[in-house]
C-alpha atoms as a PDB file:
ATOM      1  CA  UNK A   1      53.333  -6.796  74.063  1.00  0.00           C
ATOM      2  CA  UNK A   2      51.625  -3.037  75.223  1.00  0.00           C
ATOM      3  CA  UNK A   3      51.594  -1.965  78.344  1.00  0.00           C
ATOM      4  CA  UNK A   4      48.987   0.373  79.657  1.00  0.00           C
ATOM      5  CA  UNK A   5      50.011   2.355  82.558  1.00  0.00           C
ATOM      6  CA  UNK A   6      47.990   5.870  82.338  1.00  0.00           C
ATOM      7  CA  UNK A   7      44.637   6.689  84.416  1.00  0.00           C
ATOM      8  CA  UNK A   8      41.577   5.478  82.417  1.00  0.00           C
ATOM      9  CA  UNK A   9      43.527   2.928  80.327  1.00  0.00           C
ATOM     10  CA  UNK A  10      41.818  -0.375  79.944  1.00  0.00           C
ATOM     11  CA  UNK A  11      41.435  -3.843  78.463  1.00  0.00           C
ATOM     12  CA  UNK A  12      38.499  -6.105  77.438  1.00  0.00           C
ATOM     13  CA  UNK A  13      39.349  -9.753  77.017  1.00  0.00           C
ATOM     14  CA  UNK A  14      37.632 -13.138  77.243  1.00  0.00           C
ATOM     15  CA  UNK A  15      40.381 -14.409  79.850  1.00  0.00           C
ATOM     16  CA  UNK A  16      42.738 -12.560  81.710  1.00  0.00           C
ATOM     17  CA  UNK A  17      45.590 -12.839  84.687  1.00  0.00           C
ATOM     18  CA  UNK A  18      45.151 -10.770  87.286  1.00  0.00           C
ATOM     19  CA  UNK A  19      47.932  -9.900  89.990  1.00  0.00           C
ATOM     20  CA  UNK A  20      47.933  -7.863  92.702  1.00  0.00           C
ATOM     21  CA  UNK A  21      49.337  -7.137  96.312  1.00  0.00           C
ATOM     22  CA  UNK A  22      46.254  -6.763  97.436  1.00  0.00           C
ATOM     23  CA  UNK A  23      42.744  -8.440  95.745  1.00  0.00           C
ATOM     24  CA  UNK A  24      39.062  -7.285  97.678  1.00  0.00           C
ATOM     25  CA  UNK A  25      36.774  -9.005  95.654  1.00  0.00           C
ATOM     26  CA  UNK A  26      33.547  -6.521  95.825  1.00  0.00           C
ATOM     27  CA  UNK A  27      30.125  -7.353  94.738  1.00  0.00           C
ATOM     28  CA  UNK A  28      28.074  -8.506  91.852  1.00  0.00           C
ATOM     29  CA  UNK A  29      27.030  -5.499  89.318  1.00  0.00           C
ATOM     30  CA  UNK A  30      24.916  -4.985  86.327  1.00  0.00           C
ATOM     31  CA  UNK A  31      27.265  -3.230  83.602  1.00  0.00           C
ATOM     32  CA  UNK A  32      25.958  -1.666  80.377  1.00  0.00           C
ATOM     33  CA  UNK A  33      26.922  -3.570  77.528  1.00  0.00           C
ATOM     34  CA  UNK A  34      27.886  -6.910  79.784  1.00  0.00           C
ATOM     35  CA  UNK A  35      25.522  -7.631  81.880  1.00  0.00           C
ATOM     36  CA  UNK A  36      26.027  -9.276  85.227  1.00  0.00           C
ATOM     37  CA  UNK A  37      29.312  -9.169  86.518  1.00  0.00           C
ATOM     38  CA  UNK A  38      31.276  -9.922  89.807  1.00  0.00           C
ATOM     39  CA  UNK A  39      33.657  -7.015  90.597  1.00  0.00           C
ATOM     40  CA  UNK A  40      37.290  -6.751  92.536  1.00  0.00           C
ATOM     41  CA  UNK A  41      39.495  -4.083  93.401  1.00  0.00           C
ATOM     42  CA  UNK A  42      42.987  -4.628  93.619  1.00  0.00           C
ATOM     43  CA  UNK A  43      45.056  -2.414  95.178  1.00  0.00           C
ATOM     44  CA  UNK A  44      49.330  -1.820  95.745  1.00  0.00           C
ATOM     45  CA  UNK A  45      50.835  -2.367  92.707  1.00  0.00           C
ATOM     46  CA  UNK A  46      48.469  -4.523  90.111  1.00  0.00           C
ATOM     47  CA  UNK A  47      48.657  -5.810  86.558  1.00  0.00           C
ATOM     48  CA  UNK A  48      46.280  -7.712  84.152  1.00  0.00           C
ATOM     49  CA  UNK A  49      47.210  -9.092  81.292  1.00  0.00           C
ATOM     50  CA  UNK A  50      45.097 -10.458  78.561  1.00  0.00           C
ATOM     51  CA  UNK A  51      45.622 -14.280  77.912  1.00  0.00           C
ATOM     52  CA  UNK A  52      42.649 -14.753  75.196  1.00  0.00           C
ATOM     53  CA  UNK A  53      41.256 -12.111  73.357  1.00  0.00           C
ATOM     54  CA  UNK A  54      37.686 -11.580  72.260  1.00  0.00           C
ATOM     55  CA  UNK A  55      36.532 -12.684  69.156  1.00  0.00           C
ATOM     56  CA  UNK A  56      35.697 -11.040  66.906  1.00  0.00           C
ATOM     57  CA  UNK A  57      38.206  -8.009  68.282  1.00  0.00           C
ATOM     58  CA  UNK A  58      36.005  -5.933  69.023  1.00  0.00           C
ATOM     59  CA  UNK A  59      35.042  -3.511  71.981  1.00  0.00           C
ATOM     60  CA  UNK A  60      32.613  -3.820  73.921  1.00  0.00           C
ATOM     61  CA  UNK A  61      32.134  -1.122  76.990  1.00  0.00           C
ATOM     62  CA  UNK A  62      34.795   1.549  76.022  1.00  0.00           C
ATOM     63  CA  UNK A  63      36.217   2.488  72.635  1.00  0.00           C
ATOM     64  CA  UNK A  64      39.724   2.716  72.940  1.00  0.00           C
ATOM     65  CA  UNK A  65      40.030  -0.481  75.671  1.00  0.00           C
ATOM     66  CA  UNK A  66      42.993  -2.347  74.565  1.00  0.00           C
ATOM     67  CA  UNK A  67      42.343  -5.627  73.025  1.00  0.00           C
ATOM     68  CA  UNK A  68      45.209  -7.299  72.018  1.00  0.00           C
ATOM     69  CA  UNK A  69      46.817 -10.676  73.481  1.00  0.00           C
ATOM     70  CA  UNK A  70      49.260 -10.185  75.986  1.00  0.00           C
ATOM     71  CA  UNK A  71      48.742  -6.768  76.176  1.00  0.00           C
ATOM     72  CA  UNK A  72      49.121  -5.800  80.309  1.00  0.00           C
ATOM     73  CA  UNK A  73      47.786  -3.081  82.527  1.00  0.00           C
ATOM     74  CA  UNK A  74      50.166  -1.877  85.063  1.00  0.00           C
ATOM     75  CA  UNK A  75      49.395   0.261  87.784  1.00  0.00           C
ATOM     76  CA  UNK A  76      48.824   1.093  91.635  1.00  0.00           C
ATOM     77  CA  UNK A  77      45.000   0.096  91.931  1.00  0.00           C
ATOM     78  CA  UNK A  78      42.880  -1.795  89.267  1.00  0.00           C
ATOM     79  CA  UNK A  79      39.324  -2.291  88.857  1.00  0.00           C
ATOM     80  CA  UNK A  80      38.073  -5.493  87.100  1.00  0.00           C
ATOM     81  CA  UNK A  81      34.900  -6.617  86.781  1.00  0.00           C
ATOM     82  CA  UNK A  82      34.326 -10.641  85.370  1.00  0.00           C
ATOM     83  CA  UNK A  83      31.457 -11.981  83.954  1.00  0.00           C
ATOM     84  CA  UNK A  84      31.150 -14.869  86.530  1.00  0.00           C
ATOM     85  CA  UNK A  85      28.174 -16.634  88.720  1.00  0.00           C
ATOM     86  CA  UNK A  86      30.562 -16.372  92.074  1.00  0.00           C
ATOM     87  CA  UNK A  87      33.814 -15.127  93.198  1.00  0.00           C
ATOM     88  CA  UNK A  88      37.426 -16.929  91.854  1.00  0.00           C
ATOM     89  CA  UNK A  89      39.711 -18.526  94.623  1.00  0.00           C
ATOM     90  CA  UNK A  90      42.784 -16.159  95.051  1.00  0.00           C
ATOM     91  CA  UNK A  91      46.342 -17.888  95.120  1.00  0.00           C
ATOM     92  CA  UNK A  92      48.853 -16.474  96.758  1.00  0.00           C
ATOM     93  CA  UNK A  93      52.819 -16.466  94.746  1.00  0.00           C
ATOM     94  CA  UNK A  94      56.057 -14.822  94.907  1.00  0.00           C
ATOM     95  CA  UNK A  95      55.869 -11.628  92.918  1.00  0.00           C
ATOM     96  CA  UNK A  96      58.837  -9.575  93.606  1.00  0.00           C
ATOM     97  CA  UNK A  97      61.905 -10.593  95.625  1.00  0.00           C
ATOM     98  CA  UNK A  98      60.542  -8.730  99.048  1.00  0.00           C
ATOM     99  CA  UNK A  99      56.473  -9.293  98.690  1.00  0.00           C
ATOM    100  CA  UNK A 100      54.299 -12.375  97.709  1.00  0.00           C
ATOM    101  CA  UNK A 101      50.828 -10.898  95.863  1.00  0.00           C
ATOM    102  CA  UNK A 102      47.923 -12.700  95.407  1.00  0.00           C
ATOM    103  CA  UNK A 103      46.727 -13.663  91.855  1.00  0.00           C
ATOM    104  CA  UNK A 104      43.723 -15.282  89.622  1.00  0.00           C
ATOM    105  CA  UNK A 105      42.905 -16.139  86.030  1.00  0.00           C
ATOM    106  CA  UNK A 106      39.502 -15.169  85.030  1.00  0.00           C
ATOM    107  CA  UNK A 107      37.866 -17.812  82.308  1.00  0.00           C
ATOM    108  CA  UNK A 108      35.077 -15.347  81.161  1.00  0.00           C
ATOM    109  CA  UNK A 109      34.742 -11.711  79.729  1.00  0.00           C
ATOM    110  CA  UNK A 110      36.749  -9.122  81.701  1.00  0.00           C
ATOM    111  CA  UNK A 111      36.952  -5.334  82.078  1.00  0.00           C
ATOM    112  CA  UNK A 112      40.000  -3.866  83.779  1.00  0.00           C
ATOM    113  CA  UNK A 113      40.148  -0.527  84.065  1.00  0.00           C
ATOM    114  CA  UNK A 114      43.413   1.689  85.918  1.00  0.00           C
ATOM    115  CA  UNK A 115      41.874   3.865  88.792  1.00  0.00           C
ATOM    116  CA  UNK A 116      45.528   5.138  90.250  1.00  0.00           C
ATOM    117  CA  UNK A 117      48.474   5.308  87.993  1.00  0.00           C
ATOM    118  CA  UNK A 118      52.234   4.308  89.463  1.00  0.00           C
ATOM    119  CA  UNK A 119      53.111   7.917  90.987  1.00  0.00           C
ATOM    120  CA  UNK A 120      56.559   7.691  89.084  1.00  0.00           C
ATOM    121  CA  UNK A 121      54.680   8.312  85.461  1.00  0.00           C
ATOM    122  CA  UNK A 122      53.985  11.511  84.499  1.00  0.00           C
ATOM    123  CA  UNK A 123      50.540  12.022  84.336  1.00  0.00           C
ATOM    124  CA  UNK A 124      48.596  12.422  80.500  1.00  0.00           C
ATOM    125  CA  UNK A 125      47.573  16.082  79.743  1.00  0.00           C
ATOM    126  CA  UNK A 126      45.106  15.838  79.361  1.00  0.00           C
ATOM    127  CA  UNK A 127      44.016  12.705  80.486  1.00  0.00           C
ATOM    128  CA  UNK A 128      43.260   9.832  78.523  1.00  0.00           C
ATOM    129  CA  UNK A 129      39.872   9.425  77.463  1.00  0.00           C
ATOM    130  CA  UNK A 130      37.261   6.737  78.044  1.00  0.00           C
ATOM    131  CA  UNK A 131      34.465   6.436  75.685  1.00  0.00           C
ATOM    132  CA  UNK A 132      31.580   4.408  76.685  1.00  0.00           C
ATOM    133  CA  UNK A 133      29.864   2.596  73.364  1.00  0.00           C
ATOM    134  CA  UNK A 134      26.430   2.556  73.302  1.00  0.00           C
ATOM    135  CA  UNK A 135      24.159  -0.239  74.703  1.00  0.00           C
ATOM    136  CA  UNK A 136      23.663  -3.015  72.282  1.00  0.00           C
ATOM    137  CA  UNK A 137      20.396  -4.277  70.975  1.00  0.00           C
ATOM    138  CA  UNK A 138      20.709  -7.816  70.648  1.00  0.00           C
END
């Protein structure tokens, strides 16, 4: 298991959990390299965590995206964005002994990508880097 808690870390996977205190679910949005997507942003203290990885391993919006199963963002807020035709139900669960957190498990290609980092890490000097791949030709 990896866990990915710095500013700009993210994961690619073709299923993921998704947990937060706090889920908006946004709009839908046409992403380089994916296409159509429906996008959320979760906010006080959020995790994903890749439950099926893409196949072959390989990424597709930013180079250095984690892609291995299991593997779990952690952070303050979280953007994902899911390849699906209309928004997931949220359910709502016991995540910590003082606040519940509402939670989904996305069934199709998923971005998530850490906006605001915990404020008890230490920030990455400098920063960690996204690299956007070039649009594919298919």
């Amino acid at each position: 298991m990896i866990k990915l808690v710095h500013n700009n870390s993210t994961i690619e996977c073709l299923s993921a959990k998704v947990i937060s205190r706090k889920i908006m679910p946004g709009s839908f949005i046409d992403l380089p390299n994916i296409g159509k997507c429906f996008s959320y942003k979760c906010s006080r203290n959020s995790e994903a965590k890749i439950l099926k990885e893409l196949t072959p391993r390989a990424a597709i919006v930013n180079e250095f995206s984690g892609l291995e199963l299991d593997t779990i963002l952690e952070c303050e807020n979280l953007y994902v964005a899911v390849t699906a035709t209309k928004p997931y139900k949220l359910d709502v669960i016991n995540h910590s002994g003082r606040h519940k957190a509402r939670t989904f498990e996305s069934k199709e290609f998923t971005f998530a990508k850490v906006i605001l980092q915990h404020h008890n890490i230490k920030f990455l000097v400098p920063e960690k880097e996204i690299k956007y791949l070039p649009k594919r030709i298919d």
